[in-house]
PDB file of N, CA and C in Angstrom:
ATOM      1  N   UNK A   1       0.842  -1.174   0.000  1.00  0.00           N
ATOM      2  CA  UNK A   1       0.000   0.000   0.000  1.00  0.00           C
ATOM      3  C   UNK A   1       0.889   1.240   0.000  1.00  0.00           C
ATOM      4  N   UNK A   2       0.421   2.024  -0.794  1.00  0.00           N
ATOM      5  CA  UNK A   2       1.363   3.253  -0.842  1.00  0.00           C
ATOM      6  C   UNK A   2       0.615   4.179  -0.549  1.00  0.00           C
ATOM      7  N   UNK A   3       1.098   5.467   0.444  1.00  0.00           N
ATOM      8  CA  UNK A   3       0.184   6.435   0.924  1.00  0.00           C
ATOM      9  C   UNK A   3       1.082   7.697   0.881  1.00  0.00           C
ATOM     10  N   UNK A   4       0.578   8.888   0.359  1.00  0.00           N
ATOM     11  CA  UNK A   4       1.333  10.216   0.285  1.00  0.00           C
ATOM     12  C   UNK A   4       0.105  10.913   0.838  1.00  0.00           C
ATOM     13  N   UNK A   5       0.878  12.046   1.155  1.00  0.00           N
ATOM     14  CA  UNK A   5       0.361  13.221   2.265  1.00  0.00           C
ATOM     15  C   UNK A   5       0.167  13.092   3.578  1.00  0.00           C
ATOM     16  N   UNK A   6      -0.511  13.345   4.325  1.00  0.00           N
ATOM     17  CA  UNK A   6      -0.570  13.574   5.599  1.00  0.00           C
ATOM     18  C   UNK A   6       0.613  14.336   6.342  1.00  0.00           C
ATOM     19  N   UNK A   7       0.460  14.668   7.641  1.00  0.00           N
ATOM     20  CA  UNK A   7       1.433  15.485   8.049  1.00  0.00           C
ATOM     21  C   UNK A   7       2.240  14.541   8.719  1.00  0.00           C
ATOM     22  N   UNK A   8       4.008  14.883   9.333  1.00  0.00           N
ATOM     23  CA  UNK A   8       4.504  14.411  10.150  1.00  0.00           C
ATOM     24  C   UNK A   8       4.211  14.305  11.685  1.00  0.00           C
ATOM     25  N   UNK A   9       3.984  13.090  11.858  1.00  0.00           N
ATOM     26  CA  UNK A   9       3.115  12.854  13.179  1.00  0.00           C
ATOM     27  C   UNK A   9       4.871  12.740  14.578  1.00  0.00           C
ATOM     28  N   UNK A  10       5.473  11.899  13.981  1.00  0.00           N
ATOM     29  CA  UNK A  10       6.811  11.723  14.676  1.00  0.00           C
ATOM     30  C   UNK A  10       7.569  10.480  14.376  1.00  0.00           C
ATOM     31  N   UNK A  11       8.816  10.864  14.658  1.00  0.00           N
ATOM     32  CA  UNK A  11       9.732   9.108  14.489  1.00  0.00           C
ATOM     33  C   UNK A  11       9.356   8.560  15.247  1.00  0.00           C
ATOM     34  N   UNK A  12       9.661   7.357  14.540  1.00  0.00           N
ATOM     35  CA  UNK A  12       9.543   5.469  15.364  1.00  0.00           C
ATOM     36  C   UNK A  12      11.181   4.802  15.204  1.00  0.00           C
ATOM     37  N   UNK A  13      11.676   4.525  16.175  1.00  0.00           N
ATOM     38  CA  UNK A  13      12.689   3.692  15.832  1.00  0.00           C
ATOM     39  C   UNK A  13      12.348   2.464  15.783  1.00  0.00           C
ATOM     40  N   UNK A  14      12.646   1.573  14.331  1.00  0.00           N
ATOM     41  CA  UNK A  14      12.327   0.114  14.322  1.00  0.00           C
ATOM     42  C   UNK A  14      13.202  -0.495  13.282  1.00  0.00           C
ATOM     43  N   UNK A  15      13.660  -1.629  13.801  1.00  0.00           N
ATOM     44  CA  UNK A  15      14.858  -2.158  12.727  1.00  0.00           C
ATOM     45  C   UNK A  15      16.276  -1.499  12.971  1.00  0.00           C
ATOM     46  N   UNK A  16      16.509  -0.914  14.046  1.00  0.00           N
ATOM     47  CA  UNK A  16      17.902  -0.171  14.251  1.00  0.00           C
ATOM     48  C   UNK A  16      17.944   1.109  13.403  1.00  0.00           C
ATOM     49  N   UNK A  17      16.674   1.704  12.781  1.00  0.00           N
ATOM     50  CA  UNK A  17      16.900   2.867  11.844  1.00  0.00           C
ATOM     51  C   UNK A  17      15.518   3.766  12.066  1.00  0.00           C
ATOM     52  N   UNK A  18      15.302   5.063  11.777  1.00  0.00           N
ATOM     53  CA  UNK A  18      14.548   5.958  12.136  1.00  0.00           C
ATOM     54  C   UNK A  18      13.263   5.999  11.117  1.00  0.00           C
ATOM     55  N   UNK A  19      11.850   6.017  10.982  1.00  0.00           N
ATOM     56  CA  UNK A  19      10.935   5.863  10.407  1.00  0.00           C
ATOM     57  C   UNK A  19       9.759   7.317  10.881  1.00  0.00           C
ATOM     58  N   UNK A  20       9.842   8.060   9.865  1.00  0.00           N
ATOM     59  CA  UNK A  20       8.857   9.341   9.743  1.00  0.00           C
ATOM     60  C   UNK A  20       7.249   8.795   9.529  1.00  0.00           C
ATOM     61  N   UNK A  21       7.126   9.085  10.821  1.00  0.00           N
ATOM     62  CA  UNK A  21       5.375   8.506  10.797  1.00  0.00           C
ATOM     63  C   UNK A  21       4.574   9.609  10.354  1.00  0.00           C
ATOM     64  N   UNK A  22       3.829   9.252   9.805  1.00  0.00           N
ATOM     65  CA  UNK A  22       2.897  10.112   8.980  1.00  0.00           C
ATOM     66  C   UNK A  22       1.272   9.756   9.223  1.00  0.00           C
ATOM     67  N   UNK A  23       0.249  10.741   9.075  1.00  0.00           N
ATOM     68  CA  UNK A  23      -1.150  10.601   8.853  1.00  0.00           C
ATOM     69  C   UNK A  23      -1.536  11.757   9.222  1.00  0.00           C
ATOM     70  N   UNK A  24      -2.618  11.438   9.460  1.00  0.00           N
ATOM     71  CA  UNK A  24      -4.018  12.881   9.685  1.00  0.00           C
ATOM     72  C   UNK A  24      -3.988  12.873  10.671  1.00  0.00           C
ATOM     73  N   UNK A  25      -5.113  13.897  11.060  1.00  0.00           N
ATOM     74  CA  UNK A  25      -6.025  14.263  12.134  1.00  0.00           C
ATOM     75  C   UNK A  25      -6.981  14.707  11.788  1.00  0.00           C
ATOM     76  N   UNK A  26      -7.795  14.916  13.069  1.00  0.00           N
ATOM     77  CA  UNK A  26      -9.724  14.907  13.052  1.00  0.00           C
ATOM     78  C   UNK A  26      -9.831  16.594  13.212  1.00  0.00           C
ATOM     79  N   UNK A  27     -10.914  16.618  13.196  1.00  0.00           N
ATOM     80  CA  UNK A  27     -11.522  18.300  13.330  1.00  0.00           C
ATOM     81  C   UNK A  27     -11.000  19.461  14.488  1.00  0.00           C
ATOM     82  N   UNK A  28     -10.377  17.994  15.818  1.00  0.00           N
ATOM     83  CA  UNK A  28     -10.210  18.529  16.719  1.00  0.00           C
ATOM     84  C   UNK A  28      -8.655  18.822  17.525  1.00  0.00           C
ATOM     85  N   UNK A  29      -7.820  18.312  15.641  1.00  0.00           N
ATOM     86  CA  UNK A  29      -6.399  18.064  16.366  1.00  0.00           C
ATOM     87  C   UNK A  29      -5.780  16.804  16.337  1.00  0.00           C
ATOM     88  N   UNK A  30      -6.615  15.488  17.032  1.00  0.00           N
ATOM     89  CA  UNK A  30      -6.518  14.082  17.594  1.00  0.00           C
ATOM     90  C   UNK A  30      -5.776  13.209  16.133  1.00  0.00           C
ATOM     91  N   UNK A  31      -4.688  12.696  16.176  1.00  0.00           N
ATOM     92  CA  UNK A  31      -4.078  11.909  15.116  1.00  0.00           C
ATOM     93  C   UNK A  31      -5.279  11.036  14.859  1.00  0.00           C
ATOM     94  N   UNK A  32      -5.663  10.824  14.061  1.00  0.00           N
ATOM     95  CA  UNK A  32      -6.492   9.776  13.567  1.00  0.00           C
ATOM     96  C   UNK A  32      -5.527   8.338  13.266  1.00  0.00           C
ATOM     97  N   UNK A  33      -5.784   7.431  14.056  1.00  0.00           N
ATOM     98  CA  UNK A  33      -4.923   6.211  14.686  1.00  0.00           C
ATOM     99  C   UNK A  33      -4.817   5.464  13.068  1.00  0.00           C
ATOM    100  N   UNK A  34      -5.751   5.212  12.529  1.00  0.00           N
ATOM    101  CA  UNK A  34      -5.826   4.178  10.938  1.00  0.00           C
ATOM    102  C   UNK A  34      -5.340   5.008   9.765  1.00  0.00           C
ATOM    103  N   UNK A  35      -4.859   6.007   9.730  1.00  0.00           N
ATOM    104  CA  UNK A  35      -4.701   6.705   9.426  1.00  0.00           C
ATOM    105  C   UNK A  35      -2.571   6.894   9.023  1.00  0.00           C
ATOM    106  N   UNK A  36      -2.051   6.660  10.092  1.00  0.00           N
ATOM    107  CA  UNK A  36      -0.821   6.271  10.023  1.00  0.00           C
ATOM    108  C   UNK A  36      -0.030   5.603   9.289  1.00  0.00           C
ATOM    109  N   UNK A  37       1.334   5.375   8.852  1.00  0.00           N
ATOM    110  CA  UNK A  37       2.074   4.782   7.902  1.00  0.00           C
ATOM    111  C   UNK A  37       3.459   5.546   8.194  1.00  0.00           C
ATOM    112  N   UNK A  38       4.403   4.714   7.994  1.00  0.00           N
ATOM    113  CA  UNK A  38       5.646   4.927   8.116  1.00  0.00           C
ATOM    114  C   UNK A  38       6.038   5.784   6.512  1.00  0.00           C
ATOM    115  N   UNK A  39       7.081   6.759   6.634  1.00  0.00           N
ATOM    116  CA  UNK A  39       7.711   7.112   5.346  1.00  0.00           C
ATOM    117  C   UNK A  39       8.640   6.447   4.727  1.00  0.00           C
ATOM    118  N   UNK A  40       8.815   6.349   3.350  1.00  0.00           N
ATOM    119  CA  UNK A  40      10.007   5.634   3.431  1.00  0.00           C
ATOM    120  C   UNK A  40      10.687   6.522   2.441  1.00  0.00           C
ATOM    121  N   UNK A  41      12.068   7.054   2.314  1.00  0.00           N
ATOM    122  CA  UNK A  41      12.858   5.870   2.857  1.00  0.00           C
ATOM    123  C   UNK A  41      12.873   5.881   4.499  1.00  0.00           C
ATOM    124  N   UNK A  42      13.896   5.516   4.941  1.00  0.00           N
ATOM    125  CA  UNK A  42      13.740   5.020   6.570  1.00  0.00           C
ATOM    126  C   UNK A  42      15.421   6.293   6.823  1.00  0.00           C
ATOM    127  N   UNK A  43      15.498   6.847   8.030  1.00  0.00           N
ATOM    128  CA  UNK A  43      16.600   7.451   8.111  1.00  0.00           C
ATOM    129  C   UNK A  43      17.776   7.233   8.958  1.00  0.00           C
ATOM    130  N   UNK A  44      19.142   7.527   9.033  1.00  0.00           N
ATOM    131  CA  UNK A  44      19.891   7.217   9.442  1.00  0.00           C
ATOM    132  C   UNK A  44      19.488   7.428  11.453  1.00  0.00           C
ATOM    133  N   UNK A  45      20.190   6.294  11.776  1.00  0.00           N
ATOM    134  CA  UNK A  45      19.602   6.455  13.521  1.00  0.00           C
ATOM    135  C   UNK A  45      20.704   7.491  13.418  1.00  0.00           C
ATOM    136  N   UNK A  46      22.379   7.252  13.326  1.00  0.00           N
ATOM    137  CA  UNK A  46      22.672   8.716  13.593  1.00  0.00           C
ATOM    138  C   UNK A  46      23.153  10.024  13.491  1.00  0.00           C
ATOM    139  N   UNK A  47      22.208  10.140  11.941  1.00  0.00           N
ATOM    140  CA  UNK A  47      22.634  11.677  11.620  1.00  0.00           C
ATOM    141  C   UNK A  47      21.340  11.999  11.299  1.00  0.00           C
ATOM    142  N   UNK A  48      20.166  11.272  10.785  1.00  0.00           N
ATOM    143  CA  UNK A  48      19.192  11.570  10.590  1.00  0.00           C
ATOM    144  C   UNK A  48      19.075  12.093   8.962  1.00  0.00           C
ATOM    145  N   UNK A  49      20.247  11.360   8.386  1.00  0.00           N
ATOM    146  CA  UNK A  49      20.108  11.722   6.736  1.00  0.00           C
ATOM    147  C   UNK A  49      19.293  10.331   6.227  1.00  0.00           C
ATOM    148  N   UNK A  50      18.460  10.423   4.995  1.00  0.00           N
ATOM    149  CA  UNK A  50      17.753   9.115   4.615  1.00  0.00           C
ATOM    150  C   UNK A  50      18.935   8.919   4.166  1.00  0.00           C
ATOM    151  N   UNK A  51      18.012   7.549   4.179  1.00  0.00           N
ATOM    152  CA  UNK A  51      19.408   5.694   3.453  1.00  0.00           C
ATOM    153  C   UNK A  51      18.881   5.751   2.500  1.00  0.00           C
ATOM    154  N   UNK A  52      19.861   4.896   1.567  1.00  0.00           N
ATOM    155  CA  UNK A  52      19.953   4.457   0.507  1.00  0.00           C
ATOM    156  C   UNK A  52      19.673   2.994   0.770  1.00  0.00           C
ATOM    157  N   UNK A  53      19.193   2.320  -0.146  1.00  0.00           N
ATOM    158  CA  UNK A  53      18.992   0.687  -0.219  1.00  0.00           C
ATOM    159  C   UNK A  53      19.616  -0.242  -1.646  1.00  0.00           C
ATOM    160  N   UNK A  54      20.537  -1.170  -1.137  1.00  0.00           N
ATOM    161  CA  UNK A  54      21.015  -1.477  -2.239  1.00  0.00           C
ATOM    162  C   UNK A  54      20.488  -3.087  -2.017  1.00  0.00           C
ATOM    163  N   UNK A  55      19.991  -3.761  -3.446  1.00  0.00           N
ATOM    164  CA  UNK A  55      19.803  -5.223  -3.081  1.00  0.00           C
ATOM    165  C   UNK A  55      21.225  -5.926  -3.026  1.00  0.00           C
ATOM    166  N   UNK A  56      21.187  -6.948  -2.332  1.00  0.00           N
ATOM    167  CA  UNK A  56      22.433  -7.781  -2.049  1.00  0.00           C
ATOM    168  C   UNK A  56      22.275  -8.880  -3.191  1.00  0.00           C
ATOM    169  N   UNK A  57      23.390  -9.722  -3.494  1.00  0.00           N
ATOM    170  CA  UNK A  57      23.380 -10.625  -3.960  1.00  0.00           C
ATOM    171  C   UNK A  57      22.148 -11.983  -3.713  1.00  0.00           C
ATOM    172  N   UNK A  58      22.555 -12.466  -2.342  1.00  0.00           N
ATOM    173  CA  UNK A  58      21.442 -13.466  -1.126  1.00  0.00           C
ATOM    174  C   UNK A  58      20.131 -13.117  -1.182  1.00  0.00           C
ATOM    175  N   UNK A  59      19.629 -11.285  -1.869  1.00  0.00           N
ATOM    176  CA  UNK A  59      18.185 -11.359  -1.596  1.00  0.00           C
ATOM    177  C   UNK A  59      17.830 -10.579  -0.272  1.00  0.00           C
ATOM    178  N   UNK A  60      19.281  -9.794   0.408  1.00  0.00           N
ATOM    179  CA  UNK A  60      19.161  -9.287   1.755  1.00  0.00           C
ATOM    180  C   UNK A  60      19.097  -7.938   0.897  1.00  0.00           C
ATOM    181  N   UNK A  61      19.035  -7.067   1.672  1.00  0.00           N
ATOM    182  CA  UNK A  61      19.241  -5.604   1.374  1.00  0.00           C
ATOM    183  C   UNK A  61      20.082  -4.781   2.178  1.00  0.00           C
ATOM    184  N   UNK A  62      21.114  -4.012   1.525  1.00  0.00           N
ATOM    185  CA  UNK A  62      22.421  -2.838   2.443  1.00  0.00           C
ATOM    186  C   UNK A  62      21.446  -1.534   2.648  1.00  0.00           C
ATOM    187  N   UNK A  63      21.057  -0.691   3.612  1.00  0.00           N
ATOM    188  CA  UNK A  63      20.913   0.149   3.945  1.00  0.00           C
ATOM    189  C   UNK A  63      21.861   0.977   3.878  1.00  0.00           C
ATOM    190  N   UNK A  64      22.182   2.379   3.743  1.00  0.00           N
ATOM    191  CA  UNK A  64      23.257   2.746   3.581  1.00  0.00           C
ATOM    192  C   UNK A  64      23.442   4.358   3.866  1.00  0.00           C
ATOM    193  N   UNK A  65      23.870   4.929   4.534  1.00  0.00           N
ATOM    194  CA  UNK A  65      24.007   6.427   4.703  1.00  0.00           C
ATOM    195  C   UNK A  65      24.944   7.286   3.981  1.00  0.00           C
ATOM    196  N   UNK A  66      24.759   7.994   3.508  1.00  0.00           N
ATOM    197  CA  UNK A  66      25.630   8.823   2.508  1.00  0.00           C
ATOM    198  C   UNK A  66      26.766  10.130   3.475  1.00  0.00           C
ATOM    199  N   UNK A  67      25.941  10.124   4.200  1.00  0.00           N
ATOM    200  CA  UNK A  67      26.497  11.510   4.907  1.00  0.00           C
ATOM    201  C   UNK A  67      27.424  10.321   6.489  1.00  0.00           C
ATOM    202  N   UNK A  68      27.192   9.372   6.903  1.00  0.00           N
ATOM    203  CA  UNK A  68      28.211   9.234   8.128  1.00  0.00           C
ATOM    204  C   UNK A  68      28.724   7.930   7.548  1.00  0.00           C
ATOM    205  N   UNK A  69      28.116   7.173   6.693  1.00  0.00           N
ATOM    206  CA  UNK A  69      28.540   5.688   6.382  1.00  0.00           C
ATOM    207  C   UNK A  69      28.153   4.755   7.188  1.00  0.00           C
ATOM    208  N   UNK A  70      27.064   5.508   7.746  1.00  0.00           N
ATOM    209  CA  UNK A  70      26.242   3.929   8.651  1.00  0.00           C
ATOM    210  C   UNK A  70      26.041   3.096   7.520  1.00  0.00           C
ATOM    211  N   UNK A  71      25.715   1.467   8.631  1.00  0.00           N
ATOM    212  CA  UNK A  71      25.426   0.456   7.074  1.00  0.00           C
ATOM    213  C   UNK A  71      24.551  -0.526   7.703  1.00  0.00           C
ATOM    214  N   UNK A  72      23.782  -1.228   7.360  1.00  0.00           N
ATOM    215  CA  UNK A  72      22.835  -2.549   7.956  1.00  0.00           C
ATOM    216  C   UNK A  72      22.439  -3.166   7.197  1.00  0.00           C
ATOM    217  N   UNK A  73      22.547  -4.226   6.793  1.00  0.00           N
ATOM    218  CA  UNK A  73      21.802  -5.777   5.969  1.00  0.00           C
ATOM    219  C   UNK A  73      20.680  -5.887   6.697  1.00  0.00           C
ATOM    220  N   UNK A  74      19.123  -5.905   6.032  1.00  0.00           N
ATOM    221  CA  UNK A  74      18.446  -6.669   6.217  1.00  0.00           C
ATOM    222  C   UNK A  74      17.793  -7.644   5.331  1.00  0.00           C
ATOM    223  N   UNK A  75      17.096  -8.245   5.989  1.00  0.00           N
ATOM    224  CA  UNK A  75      16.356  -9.466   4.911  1.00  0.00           C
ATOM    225  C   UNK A  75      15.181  -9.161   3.872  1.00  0.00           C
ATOM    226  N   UNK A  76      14.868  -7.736   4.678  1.00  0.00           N
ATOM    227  CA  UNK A  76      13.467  -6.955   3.983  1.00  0.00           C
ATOM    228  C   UNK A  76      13.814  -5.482   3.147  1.00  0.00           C
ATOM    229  N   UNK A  77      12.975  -5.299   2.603  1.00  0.00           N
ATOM    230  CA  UNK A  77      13.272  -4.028   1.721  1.00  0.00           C
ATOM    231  C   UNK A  77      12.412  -3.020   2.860  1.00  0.00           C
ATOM    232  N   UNK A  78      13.054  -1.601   2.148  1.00  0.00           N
ATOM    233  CA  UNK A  78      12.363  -0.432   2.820  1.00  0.00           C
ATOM    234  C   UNK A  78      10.683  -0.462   2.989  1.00  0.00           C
ATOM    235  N   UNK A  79      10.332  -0.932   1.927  1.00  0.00           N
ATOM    236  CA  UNK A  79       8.688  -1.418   1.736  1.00  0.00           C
ATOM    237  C   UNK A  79       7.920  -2.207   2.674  1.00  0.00           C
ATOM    238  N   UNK A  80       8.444  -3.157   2.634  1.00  0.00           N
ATOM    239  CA  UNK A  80       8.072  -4.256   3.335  1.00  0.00           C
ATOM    240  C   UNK A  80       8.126  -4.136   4.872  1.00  0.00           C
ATOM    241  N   UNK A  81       9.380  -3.527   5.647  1.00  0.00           N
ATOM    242  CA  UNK A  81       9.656  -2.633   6.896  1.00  0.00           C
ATOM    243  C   UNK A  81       8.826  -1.521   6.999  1.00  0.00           C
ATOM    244  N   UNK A  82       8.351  -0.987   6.424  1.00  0.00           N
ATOM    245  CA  UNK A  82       7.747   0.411   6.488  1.00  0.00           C
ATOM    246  C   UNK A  82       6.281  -0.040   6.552  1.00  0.00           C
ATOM    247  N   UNK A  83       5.556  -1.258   6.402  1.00  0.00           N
ATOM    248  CA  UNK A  83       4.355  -1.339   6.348  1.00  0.00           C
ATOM    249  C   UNK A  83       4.197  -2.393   7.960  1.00  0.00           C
ATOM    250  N   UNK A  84       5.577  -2.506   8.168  1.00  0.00           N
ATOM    251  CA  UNK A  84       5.703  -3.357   9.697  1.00  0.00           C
ATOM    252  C   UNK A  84       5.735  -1.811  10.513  1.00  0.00           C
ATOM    253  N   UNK A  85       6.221  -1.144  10.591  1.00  0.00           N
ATOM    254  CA  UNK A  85       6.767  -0.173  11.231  1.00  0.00           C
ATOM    255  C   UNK A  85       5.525   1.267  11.345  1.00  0.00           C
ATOM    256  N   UNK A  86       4.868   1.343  10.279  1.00  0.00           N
ATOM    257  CA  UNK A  86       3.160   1.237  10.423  1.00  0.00           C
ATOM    258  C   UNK A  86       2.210   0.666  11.069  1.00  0.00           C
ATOM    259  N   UNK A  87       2.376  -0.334  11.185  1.00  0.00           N
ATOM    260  CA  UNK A  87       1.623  -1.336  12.148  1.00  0.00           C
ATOM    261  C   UNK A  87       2.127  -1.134  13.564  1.00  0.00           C
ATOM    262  N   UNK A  88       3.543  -0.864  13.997  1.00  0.00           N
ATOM    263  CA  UNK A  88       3.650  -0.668  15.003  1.00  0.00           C
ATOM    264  C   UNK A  88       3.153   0.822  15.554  1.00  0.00           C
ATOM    265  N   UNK A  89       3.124   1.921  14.633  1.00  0.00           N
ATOM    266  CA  UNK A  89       2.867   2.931  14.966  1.00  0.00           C
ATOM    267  C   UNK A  89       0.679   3.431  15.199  1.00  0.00           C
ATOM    268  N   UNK A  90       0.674   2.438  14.458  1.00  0.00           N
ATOM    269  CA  UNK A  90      -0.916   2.238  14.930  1.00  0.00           C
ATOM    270  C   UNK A  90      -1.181   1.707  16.131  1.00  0.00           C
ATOM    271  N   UNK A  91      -0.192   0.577  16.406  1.00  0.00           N
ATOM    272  CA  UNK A  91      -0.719  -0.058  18.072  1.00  0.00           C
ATOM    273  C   UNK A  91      -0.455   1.353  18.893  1.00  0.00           C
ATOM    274  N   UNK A  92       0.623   1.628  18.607  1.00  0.00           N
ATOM    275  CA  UNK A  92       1.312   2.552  19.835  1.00  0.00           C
ATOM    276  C   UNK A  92       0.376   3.963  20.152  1.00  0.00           C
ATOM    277  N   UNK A  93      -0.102   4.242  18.618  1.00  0.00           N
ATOM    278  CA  UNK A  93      -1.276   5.009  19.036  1.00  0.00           C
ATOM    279  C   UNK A  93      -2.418   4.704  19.457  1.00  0.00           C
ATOM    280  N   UNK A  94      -2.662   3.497  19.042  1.00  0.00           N
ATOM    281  CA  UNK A  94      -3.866   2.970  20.013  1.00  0.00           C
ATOM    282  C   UNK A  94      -3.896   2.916  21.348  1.00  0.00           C
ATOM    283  N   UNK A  95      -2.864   2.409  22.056  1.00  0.00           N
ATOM    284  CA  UNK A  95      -2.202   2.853  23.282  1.00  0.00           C
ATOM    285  C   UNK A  95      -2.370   3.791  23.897  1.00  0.00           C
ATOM    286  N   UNK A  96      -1.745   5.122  23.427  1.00  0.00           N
ATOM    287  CA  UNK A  96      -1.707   5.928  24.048  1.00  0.00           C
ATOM    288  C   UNK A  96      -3.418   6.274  23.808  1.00  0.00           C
ATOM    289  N   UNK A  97      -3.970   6.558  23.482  1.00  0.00           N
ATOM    290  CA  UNK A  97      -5.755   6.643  23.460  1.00  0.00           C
ATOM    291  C   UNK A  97      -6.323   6.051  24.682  1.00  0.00           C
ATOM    292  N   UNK A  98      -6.089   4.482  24.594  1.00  0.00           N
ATOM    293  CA  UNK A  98      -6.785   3.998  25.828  1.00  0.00           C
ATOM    294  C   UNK A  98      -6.003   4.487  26.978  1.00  0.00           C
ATOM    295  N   UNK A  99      -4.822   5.353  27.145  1.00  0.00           N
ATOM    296  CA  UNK A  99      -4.271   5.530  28.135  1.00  0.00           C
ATOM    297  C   UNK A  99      -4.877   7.005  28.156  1.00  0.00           C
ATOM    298  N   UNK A 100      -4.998   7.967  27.790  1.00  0.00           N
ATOM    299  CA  UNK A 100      -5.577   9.321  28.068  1.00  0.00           C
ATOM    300  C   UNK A 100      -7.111   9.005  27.986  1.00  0.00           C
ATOM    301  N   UNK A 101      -7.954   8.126  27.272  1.00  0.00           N
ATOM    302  CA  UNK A 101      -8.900   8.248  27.847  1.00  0.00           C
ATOM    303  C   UNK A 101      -9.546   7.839  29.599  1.00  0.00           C
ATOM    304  N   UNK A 102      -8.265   6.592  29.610  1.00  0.00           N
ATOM    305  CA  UNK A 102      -8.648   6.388  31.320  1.00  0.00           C
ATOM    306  C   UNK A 102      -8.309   7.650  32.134  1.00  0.00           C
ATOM    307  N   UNK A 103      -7.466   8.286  31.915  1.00  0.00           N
ATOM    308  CA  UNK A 103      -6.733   9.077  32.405  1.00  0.00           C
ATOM    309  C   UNK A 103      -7.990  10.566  32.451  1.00  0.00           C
ATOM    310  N   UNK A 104      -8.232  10.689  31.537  1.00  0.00           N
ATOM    311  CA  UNK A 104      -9.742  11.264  30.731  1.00  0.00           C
ATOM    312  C   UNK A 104     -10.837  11.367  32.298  1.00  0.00           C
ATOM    313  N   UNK A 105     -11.400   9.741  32.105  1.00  0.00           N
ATOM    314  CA  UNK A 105     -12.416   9.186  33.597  1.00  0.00           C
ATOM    315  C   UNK A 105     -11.864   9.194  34.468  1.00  0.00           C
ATOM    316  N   UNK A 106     -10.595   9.075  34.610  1.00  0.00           N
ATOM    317  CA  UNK A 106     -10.330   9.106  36.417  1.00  0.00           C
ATOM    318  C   UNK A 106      -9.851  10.349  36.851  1.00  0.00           C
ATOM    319  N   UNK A 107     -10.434  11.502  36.246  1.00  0.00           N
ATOM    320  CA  UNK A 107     -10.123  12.970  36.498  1.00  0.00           C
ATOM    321  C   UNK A 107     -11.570  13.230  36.767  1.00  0.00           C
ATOM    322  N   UNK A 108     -12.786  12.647  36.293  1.00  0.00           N
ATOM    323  CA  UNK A 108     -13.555  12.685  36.646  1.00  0.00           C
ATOM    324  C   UNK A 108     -14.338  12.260  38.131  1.00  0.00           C
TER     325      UNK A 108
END
């Protein structure tokens, strides 16, 4: 699934590398939770320049930083990570929801 626009919601670190979460919000501000998706490419954990992705021979993939020379093999492409790394950023907002709404009632 490929998704453009929405605003920058915040990084996720997942996979040892930095992921620009992205989506909406409602009338009132509130990130709209289904709404979310990781950017890709994915960015360096530490300079914060995007990677490059090169396929490997094996079918792995080099991540690669231009600006410090970070480097990481994985087994998955930027794609395929970025729709995991989405998924994590939906739980985590789901999370925090059921946590301010209790938080919400017991102020009450």
């Amino acid at each position: 699934m490929f998704r453009f626009g929405g605003e920058t919601i915040g990084p996720l670190s997942y996979k040892e590398v930095i992921w620009r979460i992205k989506g909406d919000r409602d009338h009132k501000g509130f990130v709209i939770q289904r709404s979310l998706y990781a950017d890709t490419p994915a960015m360096c954990p530490k300079c914060r320049t995007e990677l490059e992705e090169y396929k490997k021979i094996l079918g792995s993939y080099k991540w690669k930083c231009i600006d410090c020379g970070f480097e990481k093999i994985n087994k998955n492409n930027f794609y395929f990570e970025a729709g995991r790394a989405g998924k994590i950023a939906r739980r985590d907002a789901e999370n925090a929801w059921k946590l301010f709404k209790m938080q919400e009632r017991d102020n009450y």
